[in-house]
N, C-alpha and C. Protein backbone atom coordinates (compact mmCIF):
# COMPACT_ATOMS: atom_id res chain seq x y z
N UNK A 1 140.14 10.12 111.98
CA UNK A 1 139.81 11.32 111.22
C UNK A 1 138.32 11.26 110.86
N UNK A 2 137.70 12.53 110.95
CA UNK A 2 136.52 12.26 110.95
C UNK A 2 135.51 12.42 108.84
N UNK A 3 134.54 12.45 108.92
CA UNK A 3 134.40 12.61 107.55
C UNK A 3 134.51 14.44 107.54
N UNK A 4 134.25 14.76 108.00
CA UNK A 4 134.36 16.26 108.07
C UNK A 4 135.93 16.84 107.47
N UNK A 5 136.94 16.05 108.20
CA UNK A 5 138.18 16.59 108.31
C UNK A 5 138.81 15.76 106.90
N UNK A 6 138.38 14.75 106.76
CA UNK A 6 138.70 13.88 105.28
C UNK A 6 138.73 14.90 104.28
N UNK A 7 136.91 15.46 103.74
CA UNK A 7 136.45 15.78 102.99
C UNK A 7 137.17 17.07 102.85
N UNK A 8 137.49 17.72 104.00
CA UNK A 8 138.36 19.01 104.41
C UNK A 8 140.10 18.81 103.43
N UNK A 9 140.07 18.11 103.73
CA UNK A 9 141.86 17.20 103.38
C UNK A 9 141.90 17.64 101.56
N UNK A 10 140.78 16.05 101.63
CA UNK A 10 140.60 15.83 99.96
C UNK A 10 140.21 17.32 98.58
N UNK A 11 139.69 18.10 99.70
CA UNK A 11 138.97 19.14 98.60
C UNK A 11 140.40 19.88 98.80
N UNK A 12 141.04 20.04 99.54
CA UNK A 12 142.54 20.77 99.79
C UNK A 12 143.00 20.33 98.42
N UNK A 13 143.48 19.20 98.11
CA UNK A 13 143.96 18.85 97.55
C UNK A 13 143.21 18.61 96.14
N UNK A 14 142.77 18.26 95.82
CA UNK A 14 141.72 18.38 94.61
C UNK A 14 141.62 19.69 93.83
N UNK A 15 141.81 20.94 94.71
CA UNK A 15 142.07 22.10 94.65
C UNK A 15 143.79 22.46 94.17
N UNK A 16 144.53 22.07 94.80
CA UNK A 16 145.70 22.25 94.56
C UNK A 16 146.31 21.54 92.95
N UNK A 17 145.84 20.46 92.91
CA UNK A 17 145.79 19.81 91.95
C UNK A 17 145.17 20.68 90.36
N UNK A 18 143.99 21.41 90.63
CA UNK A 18 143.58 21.53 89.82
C UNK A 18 144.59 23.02 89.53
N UNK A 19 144.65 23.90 90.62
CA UNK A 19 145.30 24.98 90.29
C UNK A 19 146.98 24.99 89.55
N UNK A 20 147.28 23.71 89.98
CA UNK A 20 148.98 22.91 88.95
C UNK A 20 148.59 22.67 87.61
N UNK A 21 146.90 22.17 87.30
CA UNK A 21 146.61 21.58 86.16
C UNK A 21 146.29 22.28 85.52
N UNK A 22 145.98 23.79 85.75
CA UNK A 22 145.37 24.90 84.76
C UNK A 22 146.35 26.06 84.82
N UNK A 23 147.83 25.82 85.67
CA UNK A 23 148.99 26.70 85.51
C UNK A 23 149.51 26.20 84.38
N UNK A 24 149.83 24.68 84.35
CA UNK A 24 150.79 23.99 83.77
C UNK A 24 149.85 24.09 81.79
N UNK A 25 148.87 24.15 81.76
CA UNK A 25 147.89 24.54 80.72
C UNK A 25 148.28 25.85 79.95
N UNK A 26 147.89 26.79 81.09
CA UNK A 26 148.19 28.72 80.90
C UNK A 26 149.62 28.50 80.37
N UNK A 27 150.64 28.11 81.16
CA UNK A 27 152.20 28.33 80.40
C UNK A 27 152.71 27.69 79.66
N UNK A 28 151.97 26.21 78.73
CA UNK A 28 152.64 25.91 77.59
C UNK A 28 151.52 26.28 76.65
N UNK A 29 150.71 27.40 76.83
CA UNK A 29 149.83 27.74 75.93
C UNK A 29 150.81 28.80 75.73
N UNK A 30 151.12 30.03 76.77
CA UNK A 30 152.22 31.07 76.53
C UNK A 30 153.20 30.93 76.10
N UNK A 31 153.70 29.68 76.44
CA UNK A 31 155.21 29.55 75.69
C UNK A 31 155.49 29.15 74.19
N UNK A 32 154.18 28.18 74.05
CA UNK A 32 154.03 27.83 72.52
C UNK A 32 153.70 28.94 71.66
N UNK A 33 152.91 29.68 71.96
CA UNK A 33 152.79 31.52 71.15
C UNK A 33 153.81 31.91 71.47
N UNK A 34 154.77 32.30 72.54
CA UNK A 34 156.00 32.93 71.92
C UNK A 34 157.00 32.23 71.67
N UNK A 35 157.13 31.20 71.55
CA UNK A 35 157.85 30.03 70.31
C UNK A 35 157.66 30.56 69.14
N UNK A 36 156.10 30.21 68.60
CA UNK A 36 155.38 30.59 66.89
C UNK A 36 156.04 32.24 66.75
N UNK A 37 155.98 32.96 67.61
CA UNK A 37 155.91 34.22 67.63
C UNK A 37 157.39 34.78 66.94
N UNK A 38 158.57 33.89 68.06
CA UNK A 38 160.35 33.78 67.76
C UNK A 38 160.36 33.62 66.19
N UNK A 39 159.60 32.07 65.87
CA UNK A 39 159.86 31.34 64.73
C UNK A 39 159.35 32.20 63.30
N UNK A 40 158.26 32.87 63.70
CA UNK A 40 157.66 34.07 62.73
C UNK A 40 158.35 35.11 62.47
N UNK A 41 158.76 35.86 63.25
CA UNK A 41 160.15 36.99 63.69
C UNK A 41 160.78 36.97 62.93
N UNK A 42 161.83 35.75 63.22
CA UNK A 42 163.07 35.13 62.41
C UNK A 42 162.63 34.97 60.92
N UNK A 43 161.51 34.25 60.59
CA UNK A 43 161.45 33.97 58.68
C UNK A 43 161.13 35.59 58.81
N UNK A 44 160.55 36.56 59.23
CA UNK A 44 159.57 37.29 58.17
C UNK A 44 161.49 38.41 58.40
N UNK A 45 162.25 38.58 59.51
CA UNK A 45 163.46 39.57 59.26
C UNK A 45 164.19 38.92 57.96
N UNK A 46 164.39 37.58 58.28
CA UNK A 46 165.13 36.98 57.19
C UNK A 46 164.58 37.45 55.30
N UNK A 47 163.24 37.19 55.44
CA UNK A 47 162.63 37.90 54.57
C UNK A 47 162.73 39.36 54.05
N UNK A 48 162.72 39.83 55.02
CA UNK A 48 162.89 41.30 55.07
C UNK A 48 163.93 41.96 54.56
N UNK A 49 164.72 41.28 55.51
CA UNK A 49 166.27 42.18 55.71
C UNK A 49 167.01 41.50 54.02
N UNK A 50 166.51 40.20 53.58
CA UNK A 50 167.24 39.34 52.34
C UNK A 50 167.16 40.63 50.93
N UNK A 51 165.39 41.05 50.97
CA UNK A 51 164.33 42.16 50.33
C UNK A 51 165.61 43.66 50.37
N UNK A 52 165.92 43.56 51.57
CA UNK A 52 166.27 44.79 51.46
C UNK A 52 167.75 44.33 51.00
N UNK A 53 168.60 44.07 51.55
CA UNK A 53 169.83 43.51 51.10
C UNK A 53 169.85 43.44 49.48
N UNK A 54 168.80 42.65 49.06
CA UNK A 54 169.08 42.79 47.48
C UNK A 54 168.84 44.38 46.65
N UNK A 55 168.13 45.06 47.16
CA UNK A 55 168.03 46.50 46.77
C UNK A 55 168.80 46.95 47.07
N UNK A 56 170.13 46.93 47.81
CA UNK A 56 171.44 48.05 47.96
C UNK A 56 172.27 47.02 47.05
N UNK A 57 172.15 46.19 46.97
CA UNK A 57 172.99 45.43 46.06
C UNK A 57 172.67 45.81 44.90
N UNK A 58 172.02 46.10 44.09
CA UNK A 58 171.47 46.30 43.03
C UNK A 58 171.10 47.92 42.62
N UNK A 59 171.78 48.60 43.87
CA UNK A 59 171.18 50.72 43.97
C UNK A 59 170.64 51.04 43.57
N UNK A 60 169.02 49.89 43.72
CA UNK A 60 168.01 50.67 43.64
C UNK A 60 167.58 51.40 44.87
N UNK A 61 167.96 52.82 45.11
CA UNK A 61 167.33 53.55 46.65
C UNK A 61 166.02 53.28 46.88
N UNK A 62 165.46 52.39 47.28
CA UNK A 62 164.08 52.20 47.89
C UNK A 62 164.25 51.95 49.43
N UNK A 63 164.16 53.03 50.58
CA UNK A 63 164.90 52.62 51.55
C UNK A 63 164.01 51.94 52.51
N UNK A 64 162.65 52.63 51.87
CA UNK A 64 161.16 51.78 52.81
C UNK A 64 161.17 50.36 52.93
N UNK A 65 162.02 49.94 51.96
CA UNK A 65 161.80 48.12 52.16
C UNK A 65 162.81 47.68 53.15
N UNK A 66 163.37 48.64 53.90
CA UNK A 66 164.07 48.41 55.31
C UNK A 66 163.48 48.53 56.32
N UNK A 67 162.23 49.12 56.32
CA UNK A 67 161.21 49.69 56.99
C UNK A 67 160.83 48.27 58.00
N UNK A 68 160.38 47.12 57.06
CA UNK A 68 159.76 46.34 58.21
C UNK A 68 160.99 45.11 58.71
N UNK A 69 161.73 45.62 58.30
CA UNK A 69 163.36 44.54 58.65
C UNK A 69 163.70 45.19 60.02
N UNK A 70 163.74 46.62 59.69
CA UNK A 70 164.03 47.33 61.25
C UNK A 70 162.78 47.19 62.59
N UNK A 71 161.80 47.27 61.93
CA UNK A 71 160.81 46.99 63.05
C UNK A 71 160.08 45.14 63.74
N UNK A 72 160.69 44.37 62.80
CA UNK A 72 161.08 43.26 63.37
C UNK A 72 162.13 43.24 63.95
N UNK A 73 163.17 43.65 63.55
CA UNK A 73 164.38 43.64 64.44
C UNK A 73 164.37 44.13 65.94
N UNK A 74 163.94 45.13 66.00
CA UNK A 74 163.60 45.95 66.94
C UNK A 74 162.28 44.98 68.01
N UNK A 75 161.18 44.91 67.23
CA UNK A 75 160.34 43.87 68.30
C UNK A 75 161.40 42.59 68.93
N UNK A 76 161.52 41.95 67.85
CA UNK A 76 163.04 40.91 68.43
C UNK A 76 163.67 41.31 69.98
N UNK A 77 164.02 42.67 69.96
CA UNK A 77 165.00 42.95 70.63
C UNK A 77 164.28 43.17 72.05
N UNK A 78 163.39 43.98 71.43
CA UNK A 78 162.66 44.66 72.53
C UNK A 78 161.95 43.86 73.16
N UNK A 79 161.11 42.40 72.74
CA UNK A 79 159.91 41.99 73.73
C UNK A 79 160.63 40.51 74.09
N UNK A 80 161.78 40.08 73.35
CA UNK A 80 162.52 38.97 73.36
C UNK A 80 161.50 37.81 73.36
N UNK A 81 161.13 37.38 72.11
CA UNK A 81 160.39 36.34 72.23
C UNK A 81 160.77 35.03 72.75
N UNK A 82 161.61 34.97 72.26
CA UNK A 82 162.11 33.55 72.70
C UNK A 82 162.61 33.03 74.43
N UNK A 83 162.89 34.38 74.91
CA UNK A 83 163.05 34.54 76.13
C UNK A 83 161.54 34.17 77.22
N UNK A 84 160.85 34.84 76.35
CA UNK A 84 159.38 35.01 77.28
C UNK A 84 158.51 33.53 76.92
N UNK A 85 159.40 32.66 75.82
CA UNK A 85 158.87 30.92 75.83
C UNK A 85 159.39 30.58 76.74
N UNK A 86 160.77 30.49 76.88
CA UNK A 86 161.27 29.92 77.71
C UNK A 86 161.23 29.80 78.99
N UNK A 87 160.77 31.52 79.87
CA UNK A 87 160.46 31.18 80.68
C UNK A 87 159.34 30.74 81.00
N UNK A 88 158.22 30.71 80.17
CA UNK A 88 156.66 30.02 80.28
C UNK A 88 156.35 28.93 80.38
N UNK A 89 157.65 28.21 79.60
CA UNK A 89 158.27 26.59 79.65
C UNK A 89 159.00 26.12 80.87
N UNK A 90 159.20 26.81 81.42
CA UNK A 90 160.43 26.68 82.84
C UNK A 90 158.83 26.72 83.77
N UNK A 91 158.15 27.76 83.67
CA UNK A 91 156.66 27.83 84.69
C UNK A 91 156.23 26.37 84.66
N UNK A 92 155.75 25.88 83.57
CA UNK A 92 154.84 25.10 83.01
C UNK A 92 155.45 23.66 83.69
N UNK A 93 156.71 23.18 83.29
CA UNK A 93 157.56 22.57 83.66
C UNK A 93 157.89 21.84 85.53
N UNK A 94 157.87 23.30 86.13
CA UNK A 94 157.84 23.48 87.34
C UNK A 94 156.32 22.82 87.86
N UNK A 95 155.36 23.45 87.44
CA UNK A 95 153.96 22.95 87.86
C UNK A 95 153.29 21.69 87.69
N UNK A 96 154.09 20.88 86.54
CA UNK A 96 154.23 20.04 85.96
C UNK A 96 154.87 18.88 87.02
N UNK A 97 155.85 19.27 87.27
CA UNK A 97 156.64 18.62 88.30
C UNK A 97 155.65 18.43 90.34
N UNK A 98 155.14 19.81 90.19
CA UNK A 98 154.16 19.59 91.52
C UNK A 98 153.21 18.60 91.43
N UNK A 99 152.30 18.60 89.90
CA UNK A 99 151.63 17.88 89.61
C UNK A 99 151.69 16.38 90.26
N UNK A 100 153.26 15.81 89.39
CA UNK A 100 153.18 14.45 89.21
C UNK A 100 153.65 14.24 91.07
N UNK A 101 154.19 15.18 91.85
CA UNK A 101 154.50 14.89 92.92
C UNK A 101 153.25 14.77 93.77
N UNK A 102 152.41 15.72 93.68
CA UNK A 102 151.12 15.44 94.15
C UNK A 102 150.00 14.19 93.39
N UNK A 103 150.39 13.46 93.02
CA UNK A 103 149.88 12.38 91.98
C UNK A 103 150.69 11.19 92.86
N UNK A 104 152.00 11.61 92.86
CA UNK A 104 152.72 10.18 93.08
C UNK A 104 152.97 10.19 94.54
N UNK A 105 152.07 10.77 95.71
CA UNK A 105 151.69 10.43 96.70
C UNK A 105 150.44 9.77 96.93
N UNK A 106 149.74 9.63 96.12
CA UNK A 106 148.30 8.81 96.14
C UNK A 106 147.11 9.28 96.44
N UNK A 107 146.05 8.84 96.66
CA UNK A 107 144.82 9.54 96.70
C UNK A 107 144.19 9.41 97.69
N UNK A 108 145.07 8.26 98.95
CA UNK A 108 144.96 7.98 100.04
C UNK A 108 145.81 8.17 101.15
N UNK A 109 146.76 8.49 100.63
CA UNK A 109 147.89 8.00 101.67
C UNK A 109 148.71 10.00 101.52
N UNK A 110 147.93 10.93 101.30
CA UNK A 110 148.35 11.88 101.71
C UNK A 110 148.09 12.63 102.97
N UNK A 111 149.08 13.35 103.81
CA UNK A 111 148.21 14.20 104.95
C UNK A 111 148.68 15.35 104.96
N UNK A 112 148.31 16.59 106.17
CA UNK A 112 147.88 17.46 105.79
C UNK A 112 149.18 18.34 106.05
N UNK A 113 150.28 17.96 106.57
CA UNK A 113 151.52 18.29 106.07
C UNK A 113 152.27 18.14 104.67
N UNK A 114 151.50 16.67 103.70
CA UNK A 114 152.03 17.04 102.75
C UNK A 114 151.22 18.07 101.88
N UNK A 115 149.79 18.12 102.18
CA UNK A 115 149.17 19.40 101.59
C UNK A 115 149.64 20.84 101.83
N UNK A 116 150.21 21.16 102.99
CA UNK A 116 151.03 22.53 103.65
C UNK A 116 151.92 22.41 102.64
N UNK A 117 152.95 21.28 102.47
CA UNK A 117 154.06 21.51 101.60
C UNK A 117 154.03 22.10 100.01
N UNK A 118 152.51 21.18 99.56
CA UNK A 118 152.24 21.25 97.85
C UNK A 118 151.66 22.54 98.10
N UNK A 119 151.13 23.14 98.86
CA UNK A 119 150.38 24.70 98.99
C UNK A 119 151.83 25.64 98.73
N UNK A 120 152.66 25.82 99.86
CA UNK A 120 153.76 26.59 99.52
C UNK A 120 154.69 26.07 98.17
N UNK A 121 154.81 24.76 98.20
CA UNK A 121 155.00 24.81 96.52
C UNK A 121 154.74 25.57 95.29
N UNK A 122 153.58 25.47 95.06
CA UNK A 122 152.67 26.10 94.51
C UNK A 122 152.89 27.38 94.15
N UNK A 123 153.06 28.17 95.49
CA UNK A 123 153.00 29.48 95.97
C UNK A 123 154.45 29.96 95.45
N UNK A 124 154.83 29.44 95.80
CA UNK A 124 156.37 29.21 95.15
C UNK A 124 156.99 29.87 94.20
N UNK A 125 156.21 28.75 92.96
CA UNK A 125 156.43 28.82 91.82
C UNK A 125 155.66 30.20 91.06
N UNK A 126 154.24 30.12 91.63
CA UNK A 126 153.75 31.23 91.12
C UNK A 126 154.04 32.59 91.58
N UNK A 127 155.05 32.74 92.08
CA UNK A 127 155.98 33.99 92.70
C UNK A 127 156.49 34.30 91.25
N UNK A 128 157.14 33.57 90.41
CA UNK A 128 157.90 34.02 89.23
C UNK A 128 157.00 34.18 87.99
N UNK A 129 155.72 34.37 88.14
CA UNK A 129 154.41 34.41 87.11
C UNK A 129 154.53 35.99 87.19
N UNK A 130 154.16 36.00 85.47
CA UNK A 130 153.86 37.46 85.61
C UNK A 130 152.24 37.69 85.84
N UNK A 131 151.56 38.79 85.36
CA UNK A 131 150.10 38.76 85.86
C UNK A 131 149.78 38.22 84.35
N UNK A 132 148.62 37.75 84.70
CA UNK A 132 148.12 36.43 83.75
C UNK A 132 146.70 36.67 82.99
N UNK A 133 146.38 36.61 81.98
CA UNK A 133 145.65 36.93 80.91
C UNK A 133 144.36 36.20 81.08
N UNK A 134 143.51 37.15 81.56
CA UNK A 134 142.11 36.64 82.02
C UNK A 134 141.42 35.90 81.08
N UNK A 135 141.55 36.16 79.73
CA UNK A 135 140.72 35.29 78.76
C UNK A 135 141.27 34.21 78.85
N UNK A 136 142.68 34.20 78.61
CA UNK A 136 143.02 32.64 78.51
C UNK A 136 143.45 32.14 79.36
N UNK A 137 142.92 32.18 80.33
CA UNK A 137 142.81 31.57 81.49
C UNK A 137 141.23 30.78 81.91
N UNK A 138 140.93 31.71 80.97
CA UNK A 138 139.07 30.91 80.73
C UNK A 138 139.18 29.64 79.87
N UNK A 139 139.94 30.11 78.71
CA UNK A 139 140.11 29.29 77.53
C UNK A 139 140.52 27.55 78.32
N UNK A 140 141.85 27.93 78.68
CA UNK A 140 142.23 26.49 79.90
C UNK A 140 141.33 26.28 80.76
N UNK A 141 140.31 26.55 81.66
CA UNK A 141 139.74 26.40 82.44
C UNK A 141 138.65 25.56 81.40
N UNK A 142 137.86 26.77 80.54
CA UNK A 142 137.15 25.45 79.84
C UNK A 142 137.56 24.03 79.11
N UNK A 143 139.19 24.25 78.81
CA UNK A 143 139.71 22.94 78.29
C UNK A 143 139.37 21.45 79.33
N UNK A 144 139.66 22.20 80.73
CA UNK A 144 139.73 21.01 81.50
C UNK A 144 138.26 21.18 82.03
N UNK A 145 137.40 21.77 81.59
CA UNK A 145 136.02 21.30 82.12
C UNK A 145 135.54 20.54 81.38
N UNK A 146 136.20 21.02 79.99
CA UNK A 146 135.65 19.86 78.79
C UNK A 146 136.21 18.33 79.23
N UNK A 147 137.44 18.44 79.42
CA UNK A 147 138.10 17.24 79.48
C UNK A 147 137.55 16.32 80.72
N UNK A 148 137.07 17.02 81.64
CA UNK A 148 136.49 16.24 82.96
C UNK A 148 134.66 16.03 82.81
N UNK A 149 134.41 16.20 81.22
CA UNK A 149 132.66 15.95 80.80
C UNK A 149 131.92 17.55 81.79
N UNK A 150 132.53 18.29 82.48
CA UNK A 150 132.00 19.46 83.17
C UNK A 150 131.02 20.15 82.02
N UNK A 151 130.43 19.90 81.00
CA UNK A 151 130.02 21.28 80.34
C UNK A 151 129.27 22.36 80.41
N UNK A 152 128.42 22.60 82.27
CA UNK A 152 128.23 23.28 82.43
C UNK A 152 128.91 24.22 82.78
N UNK A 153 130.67 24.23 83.44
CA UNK A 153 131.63 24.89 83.81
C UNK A 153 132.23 25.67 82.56
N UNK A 154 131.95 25.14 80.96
CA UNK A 154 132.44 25.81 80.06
C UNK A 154 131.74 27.23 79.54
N UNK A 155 132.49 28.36 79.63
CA UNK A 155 132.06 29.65 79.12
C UNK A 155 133.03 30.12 77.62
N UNK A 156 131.34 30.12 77.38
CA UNK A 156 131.48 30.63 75.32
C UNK A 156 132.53 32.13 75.34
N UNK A 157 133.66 31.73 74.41
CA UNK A 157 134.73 32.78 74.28
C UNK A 157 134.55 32.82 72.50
N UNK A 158 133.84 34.15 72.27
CA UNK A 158 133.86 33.82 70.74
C UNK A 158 135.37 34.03 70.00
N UNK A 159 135.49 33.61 68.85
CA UNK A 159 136.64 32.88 68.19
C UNK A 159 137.48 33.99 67.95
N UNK A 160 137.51 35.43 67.96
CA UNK A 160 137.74 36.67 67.63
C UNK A 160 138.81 36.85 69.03
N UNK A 161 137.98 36.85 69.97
CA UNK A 161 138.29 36.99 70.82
C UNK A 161 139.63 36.06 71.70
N UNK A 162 139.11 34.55 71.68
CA UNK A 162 139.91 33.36 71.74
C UNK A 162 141.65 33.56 70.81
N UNK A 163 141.29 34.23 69.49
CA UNK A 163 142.40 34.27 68.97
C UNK A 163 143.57 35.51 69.33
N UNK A 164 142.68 36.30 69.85
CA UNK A 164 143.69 37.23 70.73
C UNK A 164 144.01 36.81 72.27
N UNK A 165 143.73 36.08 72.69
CA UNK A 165 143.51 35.93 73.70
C UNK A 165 144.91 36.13 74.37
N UNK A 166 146.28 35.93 73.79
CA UNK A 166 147.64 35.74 74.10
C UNK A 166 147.95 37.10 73.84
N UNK A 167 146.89 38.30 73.25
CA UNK A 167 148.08 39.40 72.87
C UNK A 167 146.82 40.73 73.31
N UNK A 168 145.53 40.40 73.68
CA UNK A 168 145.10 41.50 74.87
C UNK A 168 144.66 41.08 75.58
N UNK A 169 144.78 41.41 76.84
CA UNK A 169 144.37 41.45 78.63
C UNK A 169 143.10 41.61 78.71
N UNK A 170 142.01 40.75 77.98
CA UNK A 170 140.91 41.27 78.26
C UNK A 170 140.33 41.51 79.59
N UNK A 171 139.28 41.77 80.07
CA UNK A 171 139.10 41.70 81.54
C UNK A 171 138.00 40.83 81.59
N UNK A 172 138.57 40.37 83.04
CA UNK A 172 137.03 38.83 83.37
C UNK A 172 135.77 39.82 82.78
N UNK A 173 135.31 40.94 83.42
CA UNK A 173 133.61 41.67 83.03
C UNK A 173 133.58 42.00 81.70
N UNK A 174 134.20 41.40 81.12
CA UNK A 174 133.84 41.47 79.83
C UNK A 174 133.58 39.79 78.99
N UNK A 175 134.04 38.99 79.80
CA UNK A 175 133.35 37.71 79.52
C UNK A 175 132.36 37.24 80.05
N UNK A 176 131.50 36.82 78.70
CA UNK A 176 130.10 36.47 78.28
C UNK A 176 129.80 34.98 79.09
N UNK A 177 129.02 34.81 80.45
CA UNK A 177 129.22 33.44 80.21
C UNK A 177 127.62 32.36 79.62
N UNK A 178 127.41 33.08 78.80
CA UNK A 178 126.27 32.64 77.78
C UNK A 178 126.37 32.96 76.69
N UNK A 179 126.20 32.54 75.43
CA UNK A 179 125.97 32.86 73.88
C UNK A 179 125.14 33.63 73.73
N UNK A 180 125.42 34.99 73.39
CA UNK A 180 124.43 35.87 73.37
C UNK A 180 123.97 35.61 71.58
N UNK A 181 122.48 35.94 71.73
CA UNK A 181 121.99 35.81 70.93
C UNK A 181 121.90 36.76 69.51
């Protein structure tokens, strides 16, 4: 094999690797927000619905304090949080699993059939992805640039922004990749 076809091999894979390492990132970042998200749901209806429960118990007609019992209930129902962890955890999980398989073939002793295989792997799994949230997909990307000393690969996401990052679609042309002044 020549160095040409090596270097060809290795960046295959180095590549594949990294794209398992910043899936498996993206979906226990998603799944852990709609975990918090379930777990928030649940106290604030319980809250809610307890609020309102004690006002018919007591006939005082205040019917507005049913108001946000029904519209938690209703988000509950409607966006299924706990559903949309789970499957982010099942993603994450899955990629997780390519990972250590592409790991626990070695850093030498792979060839380019098992790279064909970890490619459609891959491909695979990200068949059951929904479309994926451009900011935080930056956010992970800079995690592991940080983590690999890269810090020229890291792009400034101000904190406003970062904290929505799980609940609007920003678009890549709208990320800054300099600190504006």
């Amino acid at each position: 094999m020549t160095d040409a076809e090596h270097k060809h091999l290795w960046n295959r894979r180095y590549n594949l690797l990294y794209r398992a390492e910043l899936s498996t990132l993206y979906h226990r970042k998603r799944a852990r927000f709609f975990a918090l998200l379930d777990r928030w749901d649940k106290i604030f209806t319980l809250l809610f619905g307890s609020a309102a429960f004690a006002q018919v118990i007591t006939l005082d007609r205040n019917p507005w304090l049913a108001l946000p019992f029904v519209v938690l209930a209703f988000a509950s129902l409607i966006f299924d949080f706990s559903e949309s962890a789970r499957k982010h955890g099942e993603l994450a999980s899955s990629f997780k699993m390519l990972e250590s398989t592409i790991e626990g073939t070695g850093e030498r002793d792979f060839t380019e059939p098992d790279l064909n295989a970890w490619s459609a792997r891959l491909r695979e799994i990200e068949s059951g992805e929904t479309s994926a949230y451009s900011l935080l997909v930056r956010i992970c990307q800079n995690e592991i640039a940080r983590s690999r000393g890269d810090s020229a690969d890291v792009t400034y996401v101000p904190f406003w922004r970062a904290c929505l990052a799980n609940v609007i679609p920003f678009s890549n042309y709208e990320i800054k990749h300099k600190k504006q002044a």
